[in-house]
Protein backbone atom coordinates (compact mmCIF):
# COMPACT_ATOMS: atom_id res chain seq x y z
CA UNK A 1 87.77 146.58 91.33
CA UNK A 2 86.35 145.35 94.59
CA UNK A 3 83.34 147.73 95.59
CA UNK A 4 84.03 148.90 99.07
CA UNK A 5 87.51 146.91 100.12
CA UNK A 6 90.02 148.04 97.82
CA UNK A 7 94.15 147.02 97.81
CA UNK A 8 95.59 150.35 97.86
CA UNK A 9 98.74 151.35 97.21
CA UNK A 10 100.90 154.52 98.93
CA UNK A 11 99.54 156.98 96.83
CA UNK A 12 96.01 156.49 97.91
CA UNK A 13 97.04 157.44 101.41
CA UNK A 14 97.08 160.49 100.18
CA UNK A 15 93.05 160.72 100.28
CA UNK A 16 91.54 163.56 102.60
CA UNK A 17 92.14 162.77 106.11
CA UNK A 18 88.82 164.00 106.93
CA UNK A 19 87.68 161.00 104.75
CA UNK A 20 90.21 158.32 105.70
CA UNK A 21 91.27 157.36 108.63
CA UNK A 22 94.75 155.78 108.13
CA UNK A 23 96.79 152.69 110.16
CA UNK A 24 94.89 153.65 113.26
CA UNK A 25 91.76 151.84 112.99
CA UNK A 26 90.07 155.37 114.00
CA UNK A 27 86.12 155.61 115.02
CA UNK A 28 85.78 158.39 113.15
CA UNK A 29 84.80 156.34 110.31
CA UNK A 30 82.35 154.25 112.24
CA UNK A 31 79.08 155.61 110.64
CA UNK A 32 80.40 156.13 107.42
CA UNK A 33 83.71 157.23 105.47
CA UNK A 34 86.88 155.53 104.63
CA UNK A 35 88.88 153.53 107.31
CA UNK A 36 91.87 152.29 105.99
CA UNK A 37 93.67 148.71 107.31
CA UNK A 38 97.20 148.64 107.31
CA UNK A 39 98.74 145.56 106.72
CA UNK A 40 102.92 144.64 107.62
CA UNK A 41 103.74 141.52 105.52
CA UNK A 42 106.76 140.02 104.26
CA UNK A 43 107.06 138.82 100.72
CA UNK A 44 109.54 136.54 100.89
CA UNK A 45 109.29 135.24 104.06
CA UNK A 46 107.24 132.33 102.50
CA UNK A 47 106.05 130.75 105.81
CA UNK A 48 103.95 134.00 106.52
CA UNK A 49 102.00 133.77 102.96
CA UNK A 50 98.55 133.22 104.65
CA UNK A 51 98.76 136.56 106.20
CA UNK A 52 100.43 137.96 103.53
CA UNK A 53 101.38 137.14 99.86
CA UNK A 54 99.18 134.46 98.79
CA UNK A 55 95.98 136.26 100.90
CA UNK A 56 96.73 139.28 99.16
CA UNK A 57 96.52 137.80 95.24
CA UNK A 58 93.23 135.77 96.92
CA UNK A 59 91.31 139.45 97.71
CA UNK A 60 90.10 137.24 100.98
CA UNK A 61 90.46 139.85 103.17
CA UNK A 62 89.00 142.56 101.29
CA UNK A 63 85.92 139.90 100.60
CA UNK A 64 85.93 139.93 104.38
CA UNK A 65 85.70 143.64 104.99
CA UNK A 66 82.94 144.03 102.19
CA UNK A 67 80.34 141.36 103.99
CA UNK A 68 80.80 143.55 107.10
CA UNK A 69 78.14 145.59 105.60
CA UNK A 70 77.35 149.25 106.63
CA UNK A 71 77.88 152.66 105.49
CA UNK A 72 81.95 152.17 106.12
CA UNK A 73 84.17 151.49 103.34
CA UNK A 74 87.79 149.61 103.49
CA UNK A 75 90.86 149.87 102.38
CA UNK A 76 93.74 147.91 102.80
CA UNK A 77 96.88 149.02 102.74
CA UNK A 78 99.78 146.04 101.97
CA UNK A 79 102.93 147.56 103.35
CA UNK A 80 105.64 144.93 102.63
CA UNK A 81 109.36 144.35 104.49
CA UNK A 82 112.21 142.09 104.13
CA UNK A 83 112.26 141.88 107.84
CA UNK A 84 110.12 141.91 110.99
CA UNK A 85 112.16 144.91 112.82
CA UNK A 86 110.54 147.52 110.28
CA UNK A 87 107.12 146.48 110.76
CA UNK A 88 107.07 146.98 114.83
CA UNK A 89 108.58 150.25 114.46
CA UNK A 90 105.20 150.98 112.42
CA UNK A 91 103.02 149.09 114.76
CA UNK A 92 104.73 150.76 117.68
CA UNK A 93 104.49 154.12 115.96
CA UNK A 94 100.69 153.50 115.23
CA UNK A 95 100.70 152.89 111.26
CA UNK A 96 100.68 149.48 110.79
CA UNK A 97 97.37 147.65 112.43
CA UNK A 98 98.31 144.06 111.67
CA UNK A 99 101.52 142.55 111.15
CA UNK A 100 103.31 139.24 110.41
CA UNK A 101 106.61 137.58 111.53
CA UNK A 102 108.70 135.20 113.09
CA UNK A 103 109.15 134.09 116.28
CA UNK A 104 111.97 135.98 117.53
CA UNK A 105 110.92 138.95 115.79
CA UNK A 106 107.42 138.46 117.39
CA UNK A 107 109.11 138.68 121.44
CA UNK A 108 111.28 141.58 120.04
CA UNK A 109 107.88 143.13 118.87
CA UNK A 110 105.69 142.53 122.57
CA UNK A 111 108.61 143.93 124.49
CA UNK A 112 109.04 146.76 121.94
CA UNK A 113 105.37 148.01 122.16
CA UNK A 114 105.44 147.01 126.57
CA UNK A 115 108.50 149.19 126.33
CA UNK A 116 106.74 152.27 124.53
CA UNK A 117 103.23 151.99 125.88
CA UNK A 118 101.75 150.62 122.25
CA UNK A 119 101.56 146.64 122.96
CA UNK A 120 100.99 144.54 120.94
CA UNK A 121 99.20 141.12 120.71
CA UNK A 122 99.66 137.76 118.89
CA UNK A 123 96.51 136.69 117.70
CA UNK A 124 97.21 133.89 114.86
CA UNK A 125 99.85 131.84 113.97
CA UNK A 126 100.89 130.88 110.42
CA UNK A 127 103.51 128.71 109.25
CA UNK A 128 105.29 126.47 111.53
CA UNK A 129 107.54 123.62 111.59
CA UNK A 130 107.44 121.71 114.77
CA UNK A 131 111.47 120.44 114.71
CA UNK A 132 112.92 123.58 113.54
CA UNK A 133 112.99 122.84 109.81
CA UNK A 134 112.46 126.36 108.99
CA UNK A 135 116.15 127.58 109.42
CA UNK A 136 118.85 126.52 107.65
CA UNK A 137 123.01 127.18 108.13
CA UNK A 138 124.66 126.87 104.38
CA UNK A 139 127.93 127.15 103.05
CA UNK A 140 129.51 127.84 99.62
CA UNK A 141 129.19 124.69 96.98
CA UNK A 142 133.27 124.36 96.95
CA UNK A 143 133.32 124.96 100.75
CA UNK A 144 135.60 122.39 102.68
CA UNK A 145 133.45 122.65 106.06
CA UNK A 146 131.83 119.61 106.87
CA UNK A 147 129.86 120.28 110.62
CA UNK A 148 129.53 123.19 112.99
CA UNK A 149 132.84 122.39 114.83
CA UNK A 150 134.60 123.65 111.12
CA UNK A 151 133.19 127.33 111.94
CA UNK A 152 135.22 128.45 114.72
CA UNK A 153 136.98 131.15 113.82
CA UNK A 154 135.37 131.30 110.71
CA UNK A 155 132.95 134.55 109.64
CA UNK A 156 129.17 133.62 109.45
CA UNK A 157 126.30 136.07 108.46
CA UNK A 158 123.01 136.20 110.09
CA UNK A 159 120.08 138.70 111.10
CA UNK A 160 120.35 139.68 114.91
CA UNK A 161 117.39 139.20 116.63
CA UNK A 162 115.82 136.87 114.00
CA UNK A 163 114.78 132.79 113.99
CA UNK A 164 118.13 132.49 112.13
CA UNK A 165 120.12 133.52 114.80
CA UNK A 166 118.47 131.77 117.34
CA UNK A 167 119.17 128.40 115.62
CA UNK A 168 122.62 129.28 115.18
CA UNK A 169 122.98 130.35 118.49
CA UNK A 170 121.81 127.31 119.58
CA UNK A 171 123.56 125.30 117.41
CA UNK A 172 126.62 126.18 118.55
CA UNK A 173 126.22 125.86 122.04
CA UNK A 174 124.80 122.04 121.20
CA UNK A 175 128.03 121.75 119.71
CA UNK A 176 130.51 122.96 122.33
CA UNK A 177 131.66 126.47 120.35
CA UNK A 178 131.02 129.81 121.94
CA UNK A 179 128.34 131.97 119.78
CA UNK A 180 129.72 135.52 121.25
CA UNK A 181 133.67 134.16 121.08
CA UNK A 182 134.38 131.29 118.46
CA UNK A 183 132.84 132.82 115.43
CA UNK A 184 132.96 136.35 113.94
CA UNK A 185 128.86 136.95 113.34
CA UNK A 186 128.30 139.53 110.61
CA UNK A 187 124.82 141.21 111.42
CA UNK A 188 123.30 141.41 108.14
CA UNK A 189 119.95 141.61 105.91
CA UNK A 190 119.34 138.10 104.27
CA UNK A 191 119.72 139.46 100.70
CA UNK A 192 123.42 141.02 102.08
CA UNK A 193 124.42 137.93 103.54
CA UNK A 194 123.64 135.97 100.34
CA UNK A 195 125.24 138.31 98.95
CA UNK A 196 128.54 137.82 101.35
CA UNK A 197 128.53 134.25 101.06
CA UNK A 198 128.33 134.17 96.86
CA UNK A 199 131.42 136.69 96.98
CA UNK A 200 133.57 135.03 99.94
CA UNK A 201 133.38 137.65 102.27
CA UNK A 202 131.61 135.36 104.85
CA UNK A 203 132.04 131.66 105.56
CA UNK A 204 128.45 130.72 106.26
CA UNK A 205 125.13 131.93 106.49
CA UNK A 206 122.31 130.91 109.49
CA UNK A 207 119.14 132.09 107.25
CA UNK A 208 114.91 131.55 107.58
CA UNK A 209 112.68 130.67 104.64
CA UNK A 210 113.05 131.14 101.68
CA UNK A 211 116.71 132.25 101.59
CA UNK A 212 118.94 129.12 102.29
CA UNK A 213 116.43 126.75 99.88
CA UNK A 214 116.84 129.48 97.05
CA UNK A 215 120.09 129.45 97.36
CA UNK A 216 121.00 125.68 97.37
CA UNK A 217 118.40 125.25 94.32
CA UNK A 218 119.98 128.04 92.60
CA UNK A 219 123.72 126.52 92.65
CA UNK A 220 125.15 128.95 94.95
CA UNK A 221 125.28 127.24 98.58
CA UNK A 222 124.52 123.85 100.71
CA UNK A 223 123.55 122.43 103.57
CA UNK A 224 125.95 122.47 106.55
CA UNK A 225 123.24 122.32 109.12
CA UNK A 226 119.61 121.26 109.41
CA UNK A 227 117.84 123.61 111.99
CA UNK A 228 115.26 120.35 112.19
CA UNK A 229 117.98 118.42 114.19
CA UNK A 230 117.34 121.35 117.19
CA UNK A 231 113.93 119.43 117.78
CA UNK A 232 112.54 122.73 118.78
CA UNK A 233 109.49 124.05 116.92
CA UNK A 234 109.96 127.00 114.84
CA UNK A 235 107.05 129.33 113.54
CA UNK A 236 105.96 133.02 112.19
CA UNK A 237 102.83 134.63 113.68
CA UNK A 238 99.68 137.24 112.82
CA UNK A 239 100.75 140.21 115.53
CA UNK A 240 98.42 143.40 115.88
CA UNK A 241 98.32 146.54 117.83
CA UNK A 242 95.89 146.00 121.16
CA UNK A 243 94.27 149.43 120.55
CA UNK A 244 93.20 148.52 117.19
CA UNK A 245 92.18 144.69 117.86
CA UNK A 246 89.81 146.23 120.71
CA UNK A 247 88.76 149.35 118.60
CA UNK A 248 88.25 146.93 115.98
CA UNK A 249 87.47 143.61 116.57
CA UNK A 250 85.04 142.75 113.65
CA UNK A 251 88.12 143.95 110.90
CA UNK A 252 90.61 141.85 112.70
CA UNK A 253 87.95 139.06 113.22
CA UNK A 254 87.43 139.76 109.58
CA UNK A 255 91.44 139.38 108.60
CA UNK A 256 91.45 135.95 110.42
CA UNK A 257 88.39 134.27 108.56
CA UNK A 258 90.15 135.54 105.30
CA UNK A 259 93.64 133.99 106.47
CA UNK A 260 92.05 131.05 107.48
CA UNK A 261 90.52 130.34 104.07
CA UNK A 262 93.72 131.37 101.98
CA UNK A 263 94.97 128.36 104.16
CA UNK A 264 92.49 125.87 103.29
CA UNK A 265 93.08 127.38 99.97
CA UNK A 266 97.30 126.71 100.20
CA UNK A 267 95.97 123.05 101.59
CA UNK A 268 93.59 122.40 99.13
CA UNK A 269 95.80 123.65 96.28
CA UNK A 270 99.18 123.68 96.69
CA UNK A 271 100.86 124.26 93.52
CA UNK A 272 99.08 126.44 92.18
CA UNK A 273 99.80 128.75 95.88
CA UNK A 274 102.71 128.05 94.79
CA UNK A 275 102.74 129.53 91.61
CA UNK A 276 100.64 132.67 92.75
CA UNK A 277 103.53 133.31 95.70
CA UNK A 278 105.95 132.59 92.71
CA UNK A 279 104.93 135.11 90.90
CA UNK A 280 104.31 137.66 93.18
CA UNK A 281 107.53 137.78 95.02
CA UNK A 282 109.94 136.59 92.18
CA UNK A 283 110.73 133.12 94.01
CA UNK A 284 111.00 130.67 91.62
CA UNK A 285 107.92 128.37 92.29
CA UNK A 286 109.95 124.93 93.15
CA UNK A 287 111.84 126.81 96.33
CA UNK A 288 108.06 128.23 96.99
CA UNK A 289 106.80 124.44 96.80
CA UNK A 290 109.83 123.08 99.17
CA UNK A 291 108.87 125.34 101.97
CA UNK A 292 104.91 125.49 101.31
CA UNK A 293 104.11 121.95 99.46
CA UNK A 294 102.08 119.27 100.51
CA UNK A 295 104.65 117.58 102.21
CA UNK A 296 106.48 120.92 102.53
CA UNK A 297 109.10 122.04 105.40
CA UNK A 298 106.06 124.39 106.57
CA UNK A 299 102.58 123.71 107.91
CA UNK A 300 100.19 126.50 107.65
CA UNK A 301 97.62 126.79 110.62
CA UNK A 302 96.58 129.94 112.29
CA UNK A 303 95.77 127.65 115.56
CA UNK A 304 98.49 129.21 118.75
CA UNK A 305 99.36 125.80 119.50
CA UNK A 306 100.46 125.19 123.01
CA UNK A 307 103.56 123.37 121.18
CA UNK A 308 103.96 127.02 119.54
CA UNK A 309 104.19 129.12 122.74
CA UNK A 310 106.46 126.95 124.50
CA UNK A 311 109.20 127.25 122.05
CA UNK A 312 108.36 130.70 122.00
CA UNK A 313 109.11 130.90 125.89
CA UNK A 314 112.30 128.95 125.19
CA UNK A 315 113.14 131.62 123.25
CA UNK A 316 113.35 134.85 125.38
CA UNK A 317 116.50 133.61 127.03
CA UNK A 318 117.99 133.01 123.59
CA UNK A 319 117.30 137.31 123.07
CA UNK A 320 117.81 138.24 126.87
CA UNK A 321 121.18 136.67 126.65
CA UNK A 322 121.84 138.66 123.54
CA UNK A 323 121.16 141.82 125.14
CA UNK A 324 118.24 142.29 122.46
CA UNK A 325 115.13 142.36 125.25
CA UNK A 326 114.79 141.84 128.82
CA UNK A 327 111.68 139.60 130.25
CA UNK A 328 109.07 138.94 127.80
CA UNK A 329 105.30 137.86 129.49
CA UNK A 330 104.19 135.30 126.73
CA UNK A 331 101.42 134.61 127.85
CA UNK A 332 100.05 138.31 128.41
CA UNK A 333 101.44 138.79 125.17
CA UNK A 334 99.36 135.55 123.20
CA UNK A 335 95.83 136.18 122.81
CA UNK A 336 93.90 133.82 121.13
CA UNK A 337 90.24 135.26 121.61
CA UNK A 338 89.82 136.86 118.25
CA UNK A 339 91.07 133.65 116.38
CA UNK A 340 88.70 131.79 118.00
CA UNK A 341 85.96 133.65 117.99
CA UNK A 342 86.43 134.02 113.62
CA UNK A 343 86.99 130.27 113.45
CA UNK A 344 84.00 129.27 115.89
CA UNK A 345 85.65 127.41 118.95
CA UNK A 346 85.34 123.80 117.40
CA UNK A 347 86.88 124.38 114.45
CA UNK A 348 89.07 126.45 116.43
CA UNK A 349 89.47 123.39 118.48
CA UNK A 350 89.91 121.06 115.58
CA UNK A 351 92.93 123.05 114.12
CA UNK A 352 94.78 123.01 117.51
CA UNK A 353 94.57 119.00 117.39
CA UNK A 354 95.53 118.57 113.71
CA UNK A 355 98.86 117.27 113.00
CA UNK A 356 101.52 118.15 110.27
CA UNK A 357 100.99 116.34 107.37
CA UNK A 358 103.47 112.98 107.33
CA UNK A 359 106.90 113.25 105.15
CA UNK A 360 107.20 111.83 101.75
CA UNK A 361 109.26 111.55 98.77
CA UNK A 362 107.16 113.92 96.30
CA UNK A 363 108.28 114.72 92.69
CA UNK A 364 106.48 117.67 90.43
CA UNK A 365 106.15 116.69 86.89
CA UNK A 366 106.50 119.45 84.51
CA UNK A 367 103.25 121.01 82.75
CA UNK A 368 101.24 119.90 85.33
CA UNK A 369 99.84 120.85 88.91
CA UNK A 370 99.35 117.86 90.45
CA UNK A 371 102.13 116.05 92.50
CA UNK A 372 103.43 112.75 92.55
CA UNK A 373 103.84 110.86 96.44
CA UNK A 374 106.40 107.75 97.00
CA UNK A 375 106.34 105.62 99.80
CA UNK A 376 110.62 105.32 99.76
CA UNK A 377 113.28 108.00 98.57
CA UNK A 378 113.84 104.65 96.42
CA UNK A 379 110.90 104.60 94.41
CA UNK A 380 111.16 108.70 93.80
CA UNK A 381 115.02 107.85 92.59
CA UNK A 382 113.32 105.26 90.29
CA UNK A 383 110.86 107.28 88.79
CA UNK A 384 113.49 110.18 88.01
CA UNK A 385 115.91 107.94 86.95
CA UNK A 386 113.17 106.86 83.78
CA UNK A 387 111.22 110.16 83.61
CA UNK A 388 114.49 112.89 83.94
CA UNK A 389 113.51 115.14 80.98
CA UNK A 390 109.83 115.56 82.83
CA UNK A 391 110.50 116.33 86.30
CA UNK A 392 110.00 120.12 86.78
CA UNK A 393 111.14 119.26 90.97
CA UNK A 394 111.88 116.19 93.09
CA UNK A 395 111.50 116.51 97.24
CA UNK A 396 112.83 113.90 99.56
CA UNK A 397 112.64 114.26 103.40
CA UNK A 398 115.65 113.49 105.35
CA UNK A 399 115.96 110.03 107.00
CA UNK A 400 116.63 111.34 110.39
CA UNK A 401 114.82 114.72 110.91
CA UNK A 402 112.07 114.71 108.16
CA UNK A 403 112.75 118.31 106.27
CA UNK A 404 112.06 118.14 102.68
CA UNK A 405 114.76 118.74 100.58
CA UNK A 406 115.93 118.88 96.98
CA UNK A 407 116.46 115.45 95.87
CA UNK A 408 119.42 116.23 93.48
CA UNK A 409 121.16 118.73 96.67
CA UNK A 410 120.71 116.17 99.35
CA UNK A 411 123.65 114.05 100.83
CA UNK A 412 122.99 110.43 100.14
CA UNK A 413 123.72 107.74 101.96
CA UNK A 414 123.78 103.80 100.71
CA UNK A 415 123.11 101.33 103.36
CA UNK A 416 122.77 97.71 101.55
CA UNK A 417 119.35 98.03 99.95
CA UNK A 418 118.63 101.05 101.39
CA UNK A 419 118.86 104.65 99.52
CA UNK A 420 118.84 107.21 102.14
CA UNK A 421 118.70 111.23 101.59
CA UNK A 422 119.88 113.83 104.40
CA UNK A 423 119.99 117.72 104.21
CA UNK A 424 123.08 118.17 105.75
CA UNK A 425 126.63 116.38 105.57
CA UNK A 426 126.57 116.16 109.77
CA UNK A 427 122.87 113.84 110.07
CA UNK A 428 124.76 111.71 107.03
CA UNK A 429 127.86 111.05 109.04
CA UNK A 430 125.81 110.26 112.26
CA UNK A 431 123.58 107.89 110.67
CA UNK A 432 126.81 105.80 109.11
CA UNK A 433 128.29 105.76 112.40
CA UNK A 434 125.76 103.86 113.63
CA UNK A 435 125.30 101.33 110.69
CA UNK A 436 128.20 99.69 109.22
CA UNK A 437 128.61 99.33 105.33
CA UNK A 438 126.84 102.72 105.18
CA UNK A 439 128.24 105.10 102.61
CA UNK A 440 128.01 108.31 101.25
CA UNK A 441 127.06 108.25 97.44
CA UNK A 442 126.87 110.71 94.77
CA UNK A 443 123.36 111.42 93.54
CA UNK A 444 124.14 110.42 89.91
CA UNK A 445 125.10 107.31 91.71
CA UNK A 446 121.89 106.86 93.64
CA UNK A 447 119.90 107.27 90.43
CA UNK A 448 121.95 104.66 88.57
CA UNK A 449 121.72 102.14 91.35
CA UNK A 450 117.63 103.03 91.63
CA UNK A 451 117.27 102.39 88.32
């Protein structure tokens, strides 16, 4: 056990209050005693890992808290959620000091604490994809729908208020249906709306990581939309309460160093982050690894991009219109200073430059953790097609929007030499359309003619 920063679970909330002061950051620790740090994380919302899952298993941030030296000891309490909506209503209600989410959920959560007097700041960003990668709308495997235009008047499950939404929202407005009149939305919890869709009671579900990749690699859905072909960025986000960040700048400064290095340490070593999220959230480790590899749908950075906050301004209409907030001040609301100031400013400065790392074809041999690139979906197909008893995972990118997908679950398209993979059914047809002799092939095909 860790000598001063210790994980701590409910029941150690229990402690004297005169000894502990709990989710509230309170001074009355500041000479001495027990403060205790609340944390809001979500498990399986793989994209927020840094700030959550994997930098819990790591201990980083308790490491943090213990070089802080003093006569204060630590705690942190790990508090985690399916959803973002649960974790403001802590943060607004003072018991949760630090917090992670999505984007949506992030404008819900500044207007939430404007609204009640309790704002809230967002200090760090974690897991982005700059095209929109990160949501996905899927159907059942025998499903007949082939595009977006199939759901009108069909029933399709989704989260109010989250990422999910928003790219379904949007989706169907690029496409000419009405989001409010052409489909019957089911407001539901991921886990329901998987659910739904396994049992028929829904048409389609518009889900965020890791939902729609577990279940396409689990046999029970596919692709019927790519959020990537939005070209909008999508991301998740470090939020925390303003009284606590300026109460309590050195244990926030303190959580960003640690979620900092538990993304070098995701960088540096990403299958065995896999494996650690894997086995703390019950994810098997290839959908972990398709969201979170090397040349994964996510990038992990806690840099606020500028890239970042302008989809994130894009996005208040998207919940105004929805009657979910009214005007959201982004930039009041993004606060960068204590990110910066726990990174130095040119590193700082160095992560806000960095790019995403390029796509690839990228297969995961069993009993190993170390990753094999191609330069062509081609030479990945050829390399299955002679090593198919020792692939744990194979990862292709599509051709037109660059999200990493399941080799064997990915439409593919033939086009003379040319072996072509696509998440959804709709970036398949649109490519063909525009090069003649293009087909669509079965994967077992594509393997035999790689071979």
């Amino acid at each position: 056990m860790r000598n001063k920063a210790i994980a701590t679970t409910a029941a150690t909330l229990l402690l004297p209050l005169a000894l502990t002061a709990c989710g509230t950051g309170s001074d009355t620790a500041a000479d001495g005693g027990t403060v205790t740090v609340t944390v809001g994380y979500q498990s399986k919302t793989i994209n927020t890992v840094t700030a959550g899952t994997l930098l819990r298993s790591l201990g980083y941030f308790e490491d943090e808290l213990n070089a802080l030296g003093g006569k204060t000891t630590y705690k942190v309490d790990w508090q985690d959620y399916a959803t973002g909506a649960p974790i403001t209503a802590q943060m607004t209600a003072g018991k949760i000091d630090i917090g992670s989410m999505g984007d949506f959920p992030l404008l819900l959560n500044a207007a939430r604490g404007k609204q009640l007097g309790k704002p809230t700041r967002l200090v760090a960003a974690t897991g982005y994809n700059l095209r929109g990668g990160l949501n996905t709308i899927v159907t059942a495997p025998d499903s007949k729908l082939g595009g977006l235009k199939d759901l009108k008047g069909k029933k399709v499950s989704t989260s109010v208020g989250s990422a999910a939404d928003g790219t379904l929202v949007r989706a169907l407005r690029d496409t000419g249906l009405d989001p409010d009149k052409d489909i019957e939305k089911l407001n539901q919890q991921p886990a329901v709306g998987a659910s739904a869709l396994s049992g028929g009671s829904t048409d389609a579900l518009s889900q965020f990581v890791a939902w729609p990749g577990l279940l396409t690699y689990q046999g029970k859905a596919k692709a019927l939309y790519d959020g990537a072909q939005l070209d909008l960025p999508t991301f998740h986000g470090v939020t925390a309460r303003e009284d606590f960040a300026k109460r309590r700048p050195a244990v926030l400064e303190a959580f960003l160093k640690a979620q900092a290095k538990a993304t070098d340490y995701l960088d540096e070593h990403p299958v065995e982050a896999a494996e650690k999220v894997a086995d703390a959230t019950g994810l098997p480790a290839e959908v972990v690894y398709l969201y979170n590899g090397a040349h994964g749908i996510a990038t992990f950075d806690p840099a606020l991009k500028p890239a970042l906050i302008a989809a994130l301004k894009k996005d208040v209409p998207i919940l105004k219109a929805a009657k979910l907030t009214g005007d959201v001040d982004v930039d009041a609301f993004v606060d960068d200073q204590y990110v910066r100031k726990a990174l130095g400013t040119a590193s700082y400065e160095k992560r806000l430059a960095a790019s995403p790392a390029p796509a690839a074809s990228e297969v995961w041999p069993k009993d190993t953790t170390k990753t094999l690139d191609f330069k062509t979906p081609a030479e990945l197909l050829t390399y299955v097609a002679g090593h198919k008893d020792a692939v744990r995972a194979a990862y292709v990118p599509d051709a037109t929007t660059g999200t990493q997908w399941f080799a064997d679950k990915a439409v593919w398209v033939a086009d003379g030499d040319q072996l072509l993979p696509f998440v959804a059914p709709a970036t398949a047809k649109a490519y063909i359309a525009g090069h003649d002799g293009a087909e669509v092939i079965t994967y077992a095909a594509a393997l035999e003619r790689a071979s």
